[in-house]
Protein backbone atom coordinates (compact mmCIF):
# COMPACT_ATOMS: atom_id res chain seq x y z
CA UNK A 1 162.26 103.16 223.55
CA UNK A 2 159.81 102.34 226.19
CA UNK A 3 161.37 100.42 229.03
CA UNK A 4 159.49 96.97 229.83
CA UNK A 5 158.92 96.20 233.19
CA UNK A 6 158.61 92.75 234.81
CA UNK A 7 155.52 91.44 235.61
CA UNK A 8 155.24 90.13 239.33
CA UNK A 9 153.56 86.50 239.66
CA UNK A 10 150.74 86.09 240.95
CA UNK A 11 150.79 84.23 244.84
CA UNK A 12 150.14 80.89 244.86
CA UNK A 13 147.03 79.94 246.35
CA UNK A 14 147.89 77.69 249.48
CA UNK A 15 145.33 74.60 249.40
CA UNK A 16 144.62 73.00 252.68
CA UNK A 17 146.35 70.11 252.77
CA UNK A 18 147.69 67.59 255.76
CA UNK A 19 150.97 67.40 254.24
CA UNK A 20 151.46 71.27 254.61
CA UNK A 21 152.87 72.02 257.81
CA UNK A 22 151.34 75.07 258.59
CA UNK A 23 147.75 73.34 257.72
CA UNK A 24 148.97 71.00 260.31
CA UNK A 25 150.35 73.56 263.17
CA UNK A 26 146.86 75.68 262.57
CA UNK A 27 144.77 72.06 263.38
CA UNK A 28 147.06 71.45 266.18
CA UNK A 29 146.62 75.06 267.51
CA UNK A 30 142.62 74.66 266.91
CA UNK A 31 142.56 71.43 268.81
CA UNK A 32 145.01 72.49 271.61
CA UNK A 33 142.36 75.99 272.23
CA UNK A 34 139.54 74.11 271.94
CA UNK A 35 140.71 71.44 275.04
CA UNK A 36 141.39 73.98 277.02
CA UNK A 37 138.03 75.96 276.82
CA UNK A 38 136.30 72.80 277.23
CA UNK A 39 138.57 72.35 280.22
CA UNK A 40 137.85 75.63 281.83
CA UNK A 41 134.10 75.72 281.18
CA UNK A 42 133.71 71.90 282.60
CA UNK A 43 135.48 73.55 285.80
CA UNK A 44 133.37 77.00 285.98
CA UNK A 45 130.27 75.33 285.16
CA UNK A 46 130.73 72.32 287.77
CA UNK A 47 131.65 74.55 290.70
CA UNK A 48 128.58 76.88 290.06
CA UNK A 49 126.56 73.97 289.90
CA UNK A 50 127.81 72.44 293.03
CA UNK A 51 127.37 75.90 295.16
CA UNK A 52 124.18 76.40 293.77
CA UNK A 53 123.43 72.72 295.06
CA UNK A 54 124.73 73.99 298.98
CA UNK A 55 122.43 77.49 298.12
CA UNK A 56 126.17 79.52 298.40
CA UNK A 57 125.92 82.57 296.87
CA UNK A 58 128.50 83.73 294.04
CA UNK A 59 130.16 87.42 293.60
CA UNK A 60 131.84 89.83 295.32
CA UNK A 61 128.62 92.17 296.57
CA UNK A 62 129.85 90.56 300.30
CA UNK A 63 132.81 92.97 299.90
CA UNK A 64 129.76 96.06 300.65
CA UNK A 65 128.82 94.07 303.85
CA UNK A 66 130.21 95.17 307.85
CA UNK A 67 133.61 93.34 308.24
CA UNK A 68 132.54 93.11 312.38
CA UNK A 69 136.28 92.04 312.86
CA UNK A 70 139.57 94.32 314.01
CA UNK A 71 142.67 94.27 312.60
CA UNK A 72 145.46 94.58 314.60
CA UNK A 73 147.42 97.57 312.59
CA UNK A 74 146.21 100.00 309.60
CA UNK A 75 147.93 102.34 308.25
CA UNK A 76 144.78 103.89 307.55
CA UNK A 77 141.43 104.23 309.67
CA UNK A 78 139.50 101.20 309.61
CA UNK A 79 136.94 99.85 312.56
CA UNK A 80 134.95 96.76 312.66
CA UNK A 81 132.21 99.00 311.39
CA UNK A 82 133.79 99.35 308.07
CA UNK A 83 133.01 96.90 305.17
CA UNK A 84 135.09 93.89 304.16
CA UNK A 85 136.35 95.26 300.87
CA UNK A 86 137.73 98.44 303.31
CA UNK A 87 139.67 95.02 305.31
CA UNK A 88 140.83 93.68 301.97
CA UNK A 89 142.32 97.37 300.92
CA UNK A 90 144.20 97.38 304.86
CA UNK A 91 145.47 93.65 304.18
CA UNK A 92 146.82 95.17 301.09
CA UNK A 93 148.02 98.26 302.34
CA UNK A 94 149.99 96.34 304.95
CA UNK A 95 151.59 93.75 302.16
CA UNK A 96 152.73 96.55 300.08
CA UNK A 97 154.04 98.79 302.71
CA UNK A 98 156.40 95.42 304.37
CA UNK A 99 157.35 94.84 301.03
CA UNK A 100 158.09 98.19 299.80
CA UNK A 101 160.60 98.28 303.20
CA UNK A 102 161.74 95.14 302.76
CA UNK A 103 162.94 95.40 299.16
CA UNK A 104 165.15 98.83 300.24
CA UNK A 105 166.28 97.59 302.64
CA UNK A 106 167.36 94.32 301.33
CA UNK A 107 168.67 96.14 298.26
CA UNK A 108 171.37 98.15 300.72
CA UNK A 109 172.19 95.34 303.15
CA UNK A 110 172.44 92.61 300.11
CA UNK A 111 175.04 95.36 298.22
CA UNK A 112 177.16 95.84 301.21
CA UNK A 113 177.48 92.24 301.45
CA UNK A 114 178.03 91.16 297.74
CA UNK A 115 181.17 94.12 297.83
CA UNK A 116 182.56 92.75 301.56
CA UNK A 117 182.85 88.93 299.65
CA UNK A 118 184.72 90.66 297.23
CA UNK A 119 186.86 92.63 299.83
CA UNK A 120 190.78 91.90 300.27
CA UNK A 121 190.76 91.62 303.81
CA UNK A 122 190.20 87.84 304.36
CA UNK A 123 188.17 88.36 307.86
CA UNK A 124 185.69 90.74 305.74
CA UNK A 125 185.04 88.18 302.82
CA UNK A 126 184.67 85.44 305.70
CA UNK A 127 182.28 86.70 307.60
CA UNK A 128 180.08 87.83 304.78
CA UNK A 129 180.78 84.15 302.84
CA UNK A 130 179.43 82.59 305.95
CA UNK A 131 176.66 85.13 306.24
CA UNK A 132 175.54 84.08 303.34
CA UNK A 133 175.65 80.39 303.73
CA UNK A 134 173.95 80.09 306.68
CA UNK A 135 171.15 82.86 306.04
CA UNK A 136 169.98 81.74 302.57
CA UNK A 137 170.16 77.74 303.62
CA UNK A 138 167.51 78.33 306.66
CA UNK A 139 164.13 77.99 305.47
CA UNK A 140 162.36 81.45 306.24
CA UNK A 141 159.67 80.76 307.80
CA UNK A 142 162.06 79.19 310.49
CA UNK A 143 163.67 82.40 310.69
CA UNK A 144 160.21 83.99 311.01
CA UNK A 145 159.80 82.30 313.92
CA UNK A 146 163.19 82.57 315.10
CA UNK A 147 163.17 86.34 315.19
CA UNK A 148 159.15 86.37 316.75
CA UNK A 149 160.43 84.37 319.70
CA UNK A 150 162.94 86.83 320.21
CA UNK A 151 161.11 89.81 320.27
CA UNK A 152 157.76 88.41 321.97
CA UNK A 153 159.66 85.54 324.70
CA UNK A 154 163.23 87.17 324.97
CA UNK A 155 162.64 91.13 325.33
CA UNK A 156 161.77 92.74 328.27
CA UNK A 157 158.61 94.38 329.19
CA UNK A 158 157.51 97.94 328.68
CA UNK A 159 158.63 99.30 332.19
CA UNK A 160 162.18 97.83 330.86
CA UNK A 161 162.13 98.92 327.46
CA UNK A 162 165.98 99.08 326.24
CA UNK A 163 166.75 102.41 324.93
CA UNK A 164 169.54 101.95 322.52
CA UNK A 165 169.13 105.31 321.33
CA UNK A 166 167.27 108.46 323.50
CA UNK A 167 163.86 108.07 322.38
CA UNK A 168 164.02 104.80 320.75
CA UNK A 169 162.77 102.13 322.91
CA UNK A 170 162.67 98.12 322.15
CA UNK A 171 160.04 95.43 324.00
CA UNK A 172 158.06 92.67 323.63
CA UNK A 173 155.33 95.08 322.08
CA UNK A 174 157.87 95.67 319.48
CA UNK A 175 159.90 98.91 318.30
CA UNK A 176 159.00 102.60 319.27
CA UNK A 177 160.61 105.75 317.12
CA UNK A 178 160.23 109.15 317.56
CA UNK A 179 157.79 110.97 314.74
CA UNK A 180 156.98 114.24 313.80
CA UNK A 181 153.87 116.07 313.76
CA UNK A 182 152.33 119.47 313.35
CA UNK A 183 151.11 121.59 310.64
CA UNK A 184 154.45 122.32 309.33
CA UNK A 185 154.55 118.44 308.36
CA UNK A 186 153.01 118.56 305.29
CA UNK A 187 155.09 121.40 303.92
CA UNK A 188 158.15 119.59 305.10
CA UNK A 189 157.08 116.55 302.82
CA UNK A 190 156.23 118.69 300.00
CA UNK A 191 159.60 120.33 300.10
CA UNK A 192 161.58 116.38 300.19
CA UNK A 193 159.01 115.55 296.91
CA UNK A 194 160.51 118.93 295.84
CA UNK A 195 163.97 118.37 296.60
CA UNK A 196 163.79 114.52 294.73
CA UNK A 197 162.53 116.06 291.54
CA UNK A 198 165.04 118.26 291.87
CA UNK A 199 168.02 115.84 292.37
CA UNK A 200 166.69 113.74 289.48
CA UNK A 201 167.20 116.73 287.24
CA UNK A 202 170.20 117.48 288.34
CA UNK A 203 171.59 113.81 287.59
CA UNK A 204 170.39 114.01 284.03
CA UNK A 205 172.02 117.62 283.47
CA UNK A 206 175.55 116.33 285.26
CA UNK A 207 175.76 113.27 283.07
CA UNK A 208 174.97 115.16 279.77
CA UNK A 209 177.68 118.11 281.07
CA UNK A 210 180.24 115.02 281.76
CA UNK A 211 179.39 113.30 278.25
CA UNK A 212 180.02 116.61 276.84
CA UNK A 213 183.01 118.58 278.96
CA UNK A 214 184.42 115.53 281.13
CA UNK A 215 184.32 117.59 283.85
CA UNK A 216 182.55 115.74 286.98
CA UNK A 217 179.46 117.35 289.02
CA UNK A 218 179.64 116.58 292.97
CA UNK A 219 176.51 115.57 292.54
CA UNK A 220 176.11 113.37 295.91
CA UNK A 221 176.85 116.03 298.11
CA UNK A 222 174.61 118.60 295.98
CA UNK A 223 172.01 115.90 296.61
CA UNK A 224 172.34 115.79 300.59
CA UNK A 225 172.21 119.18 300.51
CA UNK A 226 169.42 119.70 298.81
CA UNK A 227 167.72 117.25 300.64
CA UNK A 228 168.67 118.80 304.06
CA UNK A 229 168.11 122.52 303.02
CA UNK A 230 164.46 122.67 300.81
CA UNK A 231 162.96 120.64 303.65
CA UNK A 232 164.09 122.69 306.41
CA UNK A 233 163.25 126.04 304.09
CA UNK A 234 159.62 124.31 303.92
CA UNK A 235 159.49 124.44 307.64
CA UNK A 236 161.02 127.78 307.78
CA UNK A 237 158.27 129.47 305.36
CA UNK A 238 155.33 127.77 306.64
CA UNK A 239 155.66 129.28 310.27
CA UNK A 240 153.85 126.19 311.42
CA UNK A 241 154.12 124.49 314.04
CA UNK A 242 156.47 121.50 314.32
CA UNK A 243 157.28 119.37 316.95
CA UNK A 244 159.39 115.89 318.19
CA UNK A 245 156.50 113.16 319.46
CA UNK A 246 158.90 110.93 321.30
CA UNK A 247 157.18 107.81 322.92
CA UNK A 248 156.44 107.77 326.73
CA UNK A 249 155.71 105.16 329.34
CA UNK A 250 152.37 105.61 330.49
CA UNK A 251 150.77 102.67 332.58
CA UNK A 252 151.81 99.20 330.85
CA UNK A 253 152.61 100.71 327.55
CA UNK A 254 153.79 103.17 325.58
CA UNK A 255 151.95 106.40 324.04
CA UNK A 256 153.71 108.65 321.05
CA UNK A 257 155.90 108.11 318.56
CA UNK A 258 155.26 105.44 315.65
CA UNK A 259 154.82 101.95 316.84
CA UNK A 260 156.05 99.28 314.54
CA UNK A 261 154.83 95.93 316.78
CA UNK A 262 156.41 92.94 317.31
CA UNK A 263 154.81 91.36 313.87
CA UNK A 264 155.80 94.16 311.86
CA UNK A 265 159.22 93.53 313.36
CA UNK A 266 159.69 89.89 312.43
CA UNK A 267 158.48 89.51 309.31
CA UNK A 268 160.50 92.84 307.98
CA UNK A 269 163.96 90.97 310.11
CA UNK A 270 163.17 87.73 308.04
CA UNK A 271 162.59 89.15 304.68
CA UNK A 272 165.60 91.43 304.74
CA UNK A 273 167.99 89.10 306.29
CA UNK A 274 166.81 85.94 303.93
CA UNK A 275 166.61 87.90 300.56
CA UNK A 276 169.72 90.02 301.31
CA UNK A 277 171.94 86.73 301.06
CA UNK A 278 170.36 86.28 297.72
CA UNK A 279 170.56 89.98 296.41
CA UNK A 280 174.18 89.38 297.81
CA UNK A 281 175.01 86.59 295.59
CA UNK A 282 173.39 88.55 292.71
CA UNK A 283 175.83 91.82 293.46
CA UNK A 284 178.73 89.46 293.94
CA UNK A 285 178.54 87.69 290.51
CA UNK A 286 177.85 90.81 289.03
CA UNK A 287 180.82 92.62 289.70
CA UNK A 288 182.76 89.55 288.83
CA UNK A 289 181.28 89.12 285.18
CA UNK A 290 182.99 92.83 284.58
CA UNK A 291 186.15 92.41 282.79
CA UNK A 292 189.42 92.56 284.88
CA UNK A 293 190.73 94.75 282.55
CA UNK A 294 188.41 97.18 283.72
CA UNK A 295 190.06 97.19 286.70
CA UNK A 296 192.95 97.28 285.59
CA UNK A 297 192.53 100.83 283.41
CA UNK A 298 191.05 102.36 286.17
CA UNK A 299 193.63 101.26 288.70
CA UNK A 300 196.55 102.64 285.54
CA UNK A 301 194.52 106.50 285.54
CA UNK A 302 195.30 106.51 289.89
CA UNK A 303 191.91 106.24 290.75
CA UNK A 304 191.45 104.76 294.35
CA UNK A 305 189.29 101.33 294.67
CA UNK A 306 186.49 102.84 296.14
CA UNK A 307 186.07 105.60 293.42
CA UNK A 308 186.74 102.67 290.60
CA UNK A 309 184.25 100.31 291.68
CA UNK A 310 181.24 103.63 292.30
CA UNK A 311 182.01 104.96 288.75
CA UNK A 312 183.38 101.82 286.92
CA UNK A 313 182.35 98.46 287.97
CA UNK A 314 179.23 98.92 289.52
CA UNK A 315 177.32 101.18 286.36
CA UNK A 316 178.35 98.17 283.79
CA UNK A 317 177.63 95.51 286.92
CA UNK A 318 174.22 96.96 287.03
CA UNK A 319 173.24 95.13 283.39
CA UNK A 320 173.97 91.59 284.66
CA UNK A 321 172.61 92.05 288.31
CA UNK A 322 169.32 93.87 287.44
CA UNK A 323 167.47 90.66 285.55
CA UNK A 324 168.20 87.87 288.53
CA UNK A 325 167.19 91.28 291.04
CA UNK A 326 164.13 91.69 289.74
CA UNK A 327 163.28 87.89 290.42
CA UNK A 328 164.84 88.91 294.19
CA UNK A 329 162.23 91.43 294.56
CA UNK A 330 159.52 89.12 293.64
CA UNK A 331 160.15 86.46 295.56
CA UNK A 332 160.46 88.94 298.46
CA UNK A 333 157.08 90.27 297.81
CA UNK A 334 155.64 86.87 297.43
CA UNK A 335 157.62 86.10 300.60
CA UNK A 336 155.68 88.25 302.60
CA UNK A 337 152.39 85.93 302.80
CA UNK A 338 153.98 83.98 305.50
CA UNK A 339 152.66 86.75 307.22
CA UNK A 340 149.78 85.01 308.18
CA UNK A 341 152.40 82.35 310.44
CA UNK A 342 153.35 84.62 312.85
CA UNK A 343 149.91 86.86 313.07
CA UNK A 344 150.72 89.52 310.80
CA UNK A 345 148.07 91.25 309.57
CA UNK A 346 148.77 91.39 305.52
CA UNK A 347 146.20 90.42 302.79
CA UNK A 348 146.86 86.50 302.97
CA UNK A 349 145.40 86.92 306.94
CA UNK A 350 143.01 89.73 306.69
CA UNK A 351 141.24 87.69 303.43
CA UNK A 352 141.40 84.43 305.21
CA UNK A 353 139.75 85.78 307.81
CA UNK A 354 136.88 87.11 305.29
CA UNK A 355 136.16 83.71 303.61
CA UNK A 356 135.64 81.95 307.36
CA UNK A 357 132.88 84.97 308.28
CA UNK A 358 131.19 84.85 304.84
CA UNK A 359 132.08 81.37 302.93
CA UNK A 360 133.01 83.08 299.91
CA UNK A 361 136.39 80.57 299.37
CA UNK A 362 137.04 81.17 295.20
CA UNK A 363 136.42 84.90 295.86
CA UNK A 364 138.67 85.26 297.87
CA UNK A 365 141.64 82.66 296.70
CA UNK A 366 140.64 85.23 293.40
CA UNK A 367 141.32 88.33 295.54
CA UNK A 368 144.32 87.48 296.84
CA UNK A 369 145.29 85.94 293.42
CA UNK A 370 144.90 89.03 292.09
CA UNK A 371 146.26 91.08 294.35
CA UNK A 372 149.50 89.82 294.29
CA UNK A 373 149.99 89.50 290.53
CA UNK A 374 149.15 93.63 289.99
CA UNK A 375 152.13 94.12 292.90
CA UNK A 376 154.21 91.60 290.98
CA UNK A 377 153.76 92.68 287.10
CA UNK A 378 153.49 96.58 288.76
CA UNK A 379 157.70 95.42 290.06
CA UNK A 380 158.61 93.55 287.01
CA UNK A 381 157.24 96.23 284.56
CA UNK A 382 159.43 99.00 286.50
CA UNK A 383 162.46 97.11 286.44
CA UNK A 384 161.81 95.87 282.84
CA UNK A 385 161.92 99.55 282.63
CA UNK A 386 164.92 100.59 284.27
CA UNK A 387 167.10 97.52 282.39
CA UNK A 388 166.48 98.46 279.06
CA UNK A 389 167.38 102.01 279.94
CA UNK A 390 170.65 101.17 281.18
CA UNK A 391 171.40 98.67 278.68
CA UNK A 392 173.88 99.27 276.05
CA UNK A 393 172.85 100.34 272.98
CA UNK A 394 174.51 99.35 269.44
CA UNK A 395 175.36 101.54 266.84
């Protein structure tokens, strides 16, 4: 007997009607699109109009022009010679490498903070509570200030540099470190890139032995001794010369060593000091949204507090703190174009600088515009990244 199988009905054909809410959404969607690209081509069109009217030229081929202006510090070679888009890619250069500093360092000083408000010892949590309170309630660009006048007004002179530590000098022309140089440098850097990869690997092999044995890998002081010995193997195979470049008095300034200047200085003291009592807060609340009962099983197996809250507390922690972090890092890095108050030579100044030589004003507001939203989606991206690979997965 053949078996008889049900026939499917046909979909109803959906007539456009007002009283169908999706007919209604799609109008409202149609409508809503349509204002806006009337809105944005009434703008476009009016401003080309109106610099076309003053004879200003439009586009970014003033970017191939001679810049004819210095910049106070590069990390890489640029003279007034160069062109202005070579000035825009130093601005930048100088924005990403105060924020790329500023976030580490924030990061460390912010967590030893957010632990010490948590600590037992009343004089600890006090002094960090009141850190807090008073760092993240001044506006920063007061602190900005604050910390230029102290460097430029309040430090001594070259010829009375202090010398905390032998062959670290601080001035008025800001903070001098030893460096190295030779030809033995670049295998020395190789080997650290070397020894990272290496470390990395070794992380994912000791958590997969520990998920699968128990049995813990020392693997922090594997990693400082990798990190000490490749690098100094590097050196050792090369046979290249390598030597200490400590900074010297020579006339009214110094010569060696790497020069971070009294700028540099400020700005990188006001971003780490304002967003660590932030990343603080962050750390603090994050530690305090893991169960107490977590505490309390690690405290029942003997393990000491500092072990509990490094293997415990801190790796579940991580998935409340990294989200409000992330906005941390952004603000820092957004931070950074107040810059421009204390002389600072980042992309805010340096393209500022190019719109009063060549008049091109939306060029460069576009520039900058887009300069800082590639850094921004480039952070948020990476720690979008790094939160759904710690986060805890259902089964």
């Amino acid at each position: 007997m053949a078996k008889q199988t049900a026939s499917v009905p046909a979909p109803a054909r959906r007539r456009l009607s007002w009283n169908d809410p999706a007919t209604r959404a799609l109008f409202y969607q149609v409508v809503v699109v349509g204002i806006v690209g009337f809105v944005v081509w009434y703008l476009v069109s009016n401003t080309l109009h109106n610099l076309s009217v003053r004879n200003i030229s439009t586009g970014f081929g003033f970017l191939q022009r001679e810049a004819g202006f210095a910049i106070g510090e590069s990390p890489i070679a640029y003279t007034p010679a160069d062109t202005y888009g070579r000035a825009v890619w130093v601005g930048l250069l100088n924005t990403l490498r105060v924020s790329i500093v500023g976030i580490v360092l924030a990061t460390l000083l912010g967590t030893l903070i957010g632990i010490a408000r948590l600590s037992k010892n009343w004089l600890v949590s006090g002094v960090a509570s009141v850190y807090v309170e008073v760092m993240r309630n001044i506006p920063l660009l007061l602190q900005l200030f604050f910390w230029y006048a102290i460097i430029t007004e309040n430090m001594p002179g070259p010829r009375q540099a202090l010398e905390p530590v032998p062959g670290v000098f601080i001035s008025n022309r800001g903070l001098l470190l030893p460096s190295l140089q030779g030809d033995a440098l670049d295998w020395i850097l190789g080997a650290l890139g070397l020894a990272i990869v290496l470390i990395v690997l070794l992380g994912h092999w000791a958590r997969r032995r520990q998920a699968a044995t128990g049995q813990i890998f020392p693997l922090g002081r594997v990693a400082i001794a990798v990190l000490v010995a490749l690098p100094l193997a590097g050196w050792a195979v090369s046979g290249a010369e390598l030597a200490l470049n400590v900074p010297v008095l020579k006339g009214f300034n110094f010569t060696g060593g790497i020069a971070l200047s009294p700028e540099f200085t400020a700005l990188l003291l006001g971003l780490v000091i304002y967003t660590s009592a932030f990343v603080a807060e962050v750390v603090r609340s994050g530690i305090q949204a893991v169960g107490q009962g977590q505490w309390e099983a690690a405290n029942a197996l003997g393990l000491p507090r500092s072990r509990v809250l490094r293997l415990v507390i801190l790796p579940q922690a991580l998935r409340v703190i990294i989200p409000p972090m992330t906005s941390q890092y952004l603000n820092l890095t957004k931070n950074s174009s107040l810059a421009v108050a204390i002389g600072y030579p980042d992309i805010v100044s340096v393209v500022n600088t190019t719109l009063n030589q060549t008049g091109q004003a939306i060029e460069g507001i576009l520039i900058i515009m887009a300069a800082y939203l590639t850094v921004s989606l480039s952070i948020s991206i990476f720690m979008n990244w790094y939160n759904k690979r710690i986060a805890l997965v259902e089964r």
